[in-house]
Protein backbone atom coordinates (compact mmCIF):
# COMPACT_ATOMS: atom_id res chain seq x y z
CA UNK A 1 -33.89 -47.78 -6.15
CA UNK A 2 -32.75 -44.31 -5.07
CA UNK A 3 -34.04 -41.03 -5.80
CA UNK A 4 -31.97 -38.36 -6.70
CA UNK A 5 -32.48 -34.91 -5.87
CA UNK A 6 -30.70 -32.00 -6.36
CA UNK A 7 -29.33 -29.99 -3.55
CA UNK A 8 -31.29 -26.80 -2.98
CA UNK A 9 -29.16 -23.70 -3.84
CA UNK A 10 -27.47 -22.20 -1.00
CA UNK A 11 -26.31 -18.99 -2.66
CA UNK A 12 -28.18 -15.51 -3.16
CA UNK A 13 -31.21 -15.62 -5.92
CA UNK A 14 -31.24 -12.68 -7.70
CA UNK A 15 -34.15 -10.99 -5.66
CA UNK A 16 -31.47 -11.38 -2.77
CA UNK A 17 -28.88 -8.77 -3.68
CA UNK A 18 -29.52 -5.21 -2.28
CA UNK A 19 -28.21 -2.39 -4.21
CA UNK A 20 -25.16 -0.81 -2.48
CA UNK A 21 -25.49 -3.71 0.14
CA UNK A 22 -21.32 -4.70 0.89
CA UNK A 23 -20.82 -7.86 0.70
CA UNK A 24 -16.94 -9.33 2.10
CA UNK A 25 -15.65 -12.24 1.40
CA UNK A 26 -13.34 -14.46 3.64
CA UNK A 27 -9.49 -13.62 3.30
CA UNK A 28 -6.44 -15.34 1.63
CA UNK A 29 -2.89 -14.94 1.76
CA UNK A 30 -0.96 -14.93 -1.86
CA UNK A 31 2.61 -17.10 -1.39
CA UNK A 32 5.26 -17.21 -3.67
CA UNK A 33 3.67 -20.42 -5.66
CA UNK A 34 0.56 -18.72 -6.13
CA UNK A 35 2.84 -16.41 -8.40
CA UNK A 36 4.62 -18.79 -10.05
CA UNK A 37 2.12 -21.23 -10.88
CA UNK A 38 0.46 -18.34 -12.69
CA UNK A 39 3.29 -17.92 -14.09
CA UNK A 40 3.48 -21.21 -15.35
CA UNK A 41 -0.56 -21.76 -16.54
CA UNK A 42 -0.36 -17.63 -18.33
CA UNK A 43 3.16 -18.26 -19.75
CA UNK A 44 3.97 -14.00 -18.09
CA UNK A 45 7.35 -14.78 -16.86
CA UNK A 46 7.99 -10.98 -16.87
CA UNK A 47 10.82 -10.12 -14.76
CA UNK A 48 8.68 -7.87 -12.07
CA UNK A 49 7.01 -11.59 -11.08
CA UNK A 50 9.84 -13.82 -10.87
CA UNK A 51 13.70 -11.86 -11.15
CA UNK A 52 14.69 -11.14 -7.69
CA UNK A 53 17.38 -9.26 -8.23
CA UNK A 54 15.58 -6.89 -10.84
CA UNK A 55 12.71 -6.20 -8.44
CA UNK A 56 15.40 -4.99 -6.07
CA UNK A 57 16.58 -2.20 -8.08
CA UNK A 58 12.10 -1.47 -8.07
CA UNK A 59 10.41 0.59 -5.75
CA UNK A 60 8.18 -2.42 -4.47
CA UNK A 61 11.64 -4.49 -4.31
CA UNK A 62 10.30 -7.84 -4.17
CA UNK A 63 8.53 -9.97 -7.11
CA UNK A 64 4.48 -8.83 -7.44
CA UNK A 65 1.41 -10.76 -8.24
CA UNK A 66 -0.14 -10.48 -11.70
CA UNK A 67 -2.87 -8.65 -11.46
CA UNK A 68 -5.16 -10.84 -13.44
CA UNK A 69 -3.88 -13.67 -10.47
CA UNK A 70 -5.34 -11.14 -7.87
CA UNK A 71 -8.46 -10.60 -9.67
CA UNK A 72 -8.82 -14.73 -10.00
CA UNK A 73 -7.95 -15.20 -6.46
CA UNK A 74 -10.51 -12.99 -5.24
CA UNK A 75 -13.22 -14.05 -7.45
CA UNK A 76 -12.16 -17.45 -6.01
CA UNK A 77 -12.91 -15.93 -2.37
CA UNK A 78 -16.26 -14.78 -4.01
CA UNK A 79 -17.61 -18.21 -4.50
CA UNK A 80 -15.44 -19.79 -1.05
CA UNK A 81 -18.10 -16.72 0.56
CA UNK A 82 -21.41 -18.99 -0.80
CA UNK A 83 -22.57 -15.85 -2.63
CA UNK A 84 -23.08 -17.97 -5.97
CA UNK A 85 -23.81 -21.59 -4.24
CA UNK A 86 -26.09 -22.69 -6.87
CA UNK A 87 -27.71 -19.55 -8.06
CA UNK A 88 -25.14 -17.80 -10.49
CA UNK A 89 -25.87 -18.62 -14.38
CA UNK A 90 -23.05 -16.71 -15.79
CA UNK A 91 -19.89 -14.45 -15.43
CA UNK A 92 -20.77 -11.81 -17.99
CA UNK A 93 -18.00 -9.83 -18.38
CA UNK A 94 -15.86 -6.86 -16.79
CA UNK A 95 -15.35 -3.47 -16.82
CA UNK A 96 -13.41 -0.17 -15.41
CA UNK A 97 -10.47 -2.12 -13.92
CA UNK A 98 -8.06 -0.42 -12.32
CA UNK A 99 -5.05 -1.76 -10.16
CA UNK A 100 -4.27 0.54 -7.52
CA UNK A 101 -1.38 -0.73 -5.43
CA UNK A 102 0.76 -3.63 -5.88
CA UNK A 103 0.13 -6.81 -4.27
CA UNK A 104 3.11 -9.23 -3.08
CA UNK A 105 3.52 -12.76 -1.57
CA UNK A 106 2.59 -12.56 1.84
CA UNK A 107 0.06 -9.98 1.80
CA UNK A 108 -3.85 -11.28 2.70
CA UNK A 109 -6.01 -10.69 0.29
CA UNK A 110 -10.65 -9.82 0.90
CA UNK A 111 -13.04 -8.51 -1.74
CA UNK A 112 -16.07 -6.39 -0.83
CA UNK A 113 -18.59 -6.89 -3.61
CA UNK A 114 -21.12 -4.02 -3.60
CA UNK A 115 -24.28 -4.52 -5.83
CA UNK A 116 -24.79 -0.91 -8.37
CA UNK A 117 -27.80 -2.24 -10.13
CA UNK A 118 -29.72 -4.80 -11.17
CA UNK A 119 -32.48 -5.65 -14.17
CA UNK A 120 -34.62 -8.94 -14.94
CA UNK A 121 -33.58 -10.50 -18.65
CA UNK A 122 -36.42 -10.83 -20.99
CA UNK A 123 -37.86 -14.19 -20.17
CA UNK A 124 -38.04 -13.14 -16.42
CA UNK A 125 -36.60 -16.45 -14.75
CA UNK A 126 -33.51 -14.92 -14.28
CA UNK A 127 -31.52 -11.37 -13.54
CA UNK A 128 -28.42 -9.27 -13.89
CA UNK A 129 -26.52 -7.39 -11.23
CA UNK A 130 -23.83 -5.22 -11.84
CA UNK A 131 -21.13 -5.32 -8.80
CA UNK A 132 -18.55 -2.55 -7.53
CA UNK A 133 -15.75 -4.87 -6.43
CA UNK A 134 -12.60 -4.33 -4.13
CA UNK A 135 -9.93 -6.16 -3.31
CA UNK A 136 -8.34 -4.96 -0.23
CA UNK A 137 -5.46 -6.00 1.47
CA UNK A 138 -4.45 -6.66 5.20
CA UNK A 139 -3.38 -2.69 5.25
CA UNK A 140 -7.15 -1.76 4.38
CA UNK A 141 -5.83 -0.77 1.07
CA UNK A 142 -7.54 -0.87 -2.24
CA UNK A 143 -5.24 -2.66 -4.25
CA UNK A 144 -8.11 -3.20 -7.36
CA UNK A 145 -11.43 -1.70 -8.23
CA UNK A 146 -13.18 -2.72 -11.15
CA UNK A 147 -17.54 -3.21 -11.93
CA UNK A 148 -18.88 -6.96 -12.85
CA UNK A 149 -22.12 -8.46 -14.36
CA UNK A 150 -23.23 -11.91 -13.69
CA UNK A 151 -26.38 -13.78 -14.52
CA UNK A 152 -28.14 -14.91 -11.37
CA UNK A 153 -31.11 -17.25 -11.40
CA UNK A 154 -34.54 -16.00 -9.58
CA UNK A 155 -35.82 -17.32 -6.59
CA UNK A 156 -38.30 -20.59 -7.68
CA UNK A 157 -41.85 -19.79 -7.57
């Protein structure tokens, strides 16, 4: 007979998270079939992602990333940093997002995730913190801003 247990949770509870503490994630570079596989799942086959020759005539001159694929990407890098191992209940929803710069394949991609506040929810056994995120690129440019909310469990008493 074995005994199953379940892993203990790795990630921050939401005690953990400091307000205005920066937390980075690790980095990734966006290629070409990052694009145009989100091309494929969103069905935005808008020429500044995927016409060559019209992005030339552009001022960035080369196909860009959707932002939404950014955002998803780094929000990927988010949970690759162990941040939510375990502990996050719920992505609650998003606001103030603003793309700055454009991003294109072959630039590497970080978030810094910056906790603004946080509150217990009425039964106690779990919290809400509200994140300044940026993704940054290998320049040290902010290429997105934008404020989050997740659910995070509390630490087990």
């Amino acid at each position: 007979m074995s005994i199953e247990t379940e892993a203990p949770a790795r990630g921050l509870y939401y005690e953990d998270f400091e307000i205005g503490k920066r937390y980075a994630t690790p980095r990734r570079t966006i290629t070409h079939t990052d694009i145009v596989n989100y091309c494929g799942v969103s069905g935005d086959f808008n020429a500044p992602h995927v016409d060559f020759e019209f992005c030339k005539k552009q001022p960035y001159g080369e196909p860009l990333a959707h932002g939404p694929l950014v955002f998803a990407i780094a929000t990927g890098l988010q949970c690759q940093s162990g941040i939510n191992d375990g502990t996050i209940v719920a992505f609650l929803g998003m606001d103030a997002w603003r793309i700055h710069k454009p991003v294109k394949h072959g630039d590497t991609i970080h978030m810094v995730v910056t906790p603004r506040e946080k509150r217990l929810t009425s039964k106690g056994d779990k919290g809400i913190v509200t994140f300044d995120r940026e993704i940054i690129n290998q320049r040290g440019d902010v290429v997105q801003t934008m404020q989050t909310s997740s659910m995070y469990l509390c630490r087990p008493r």
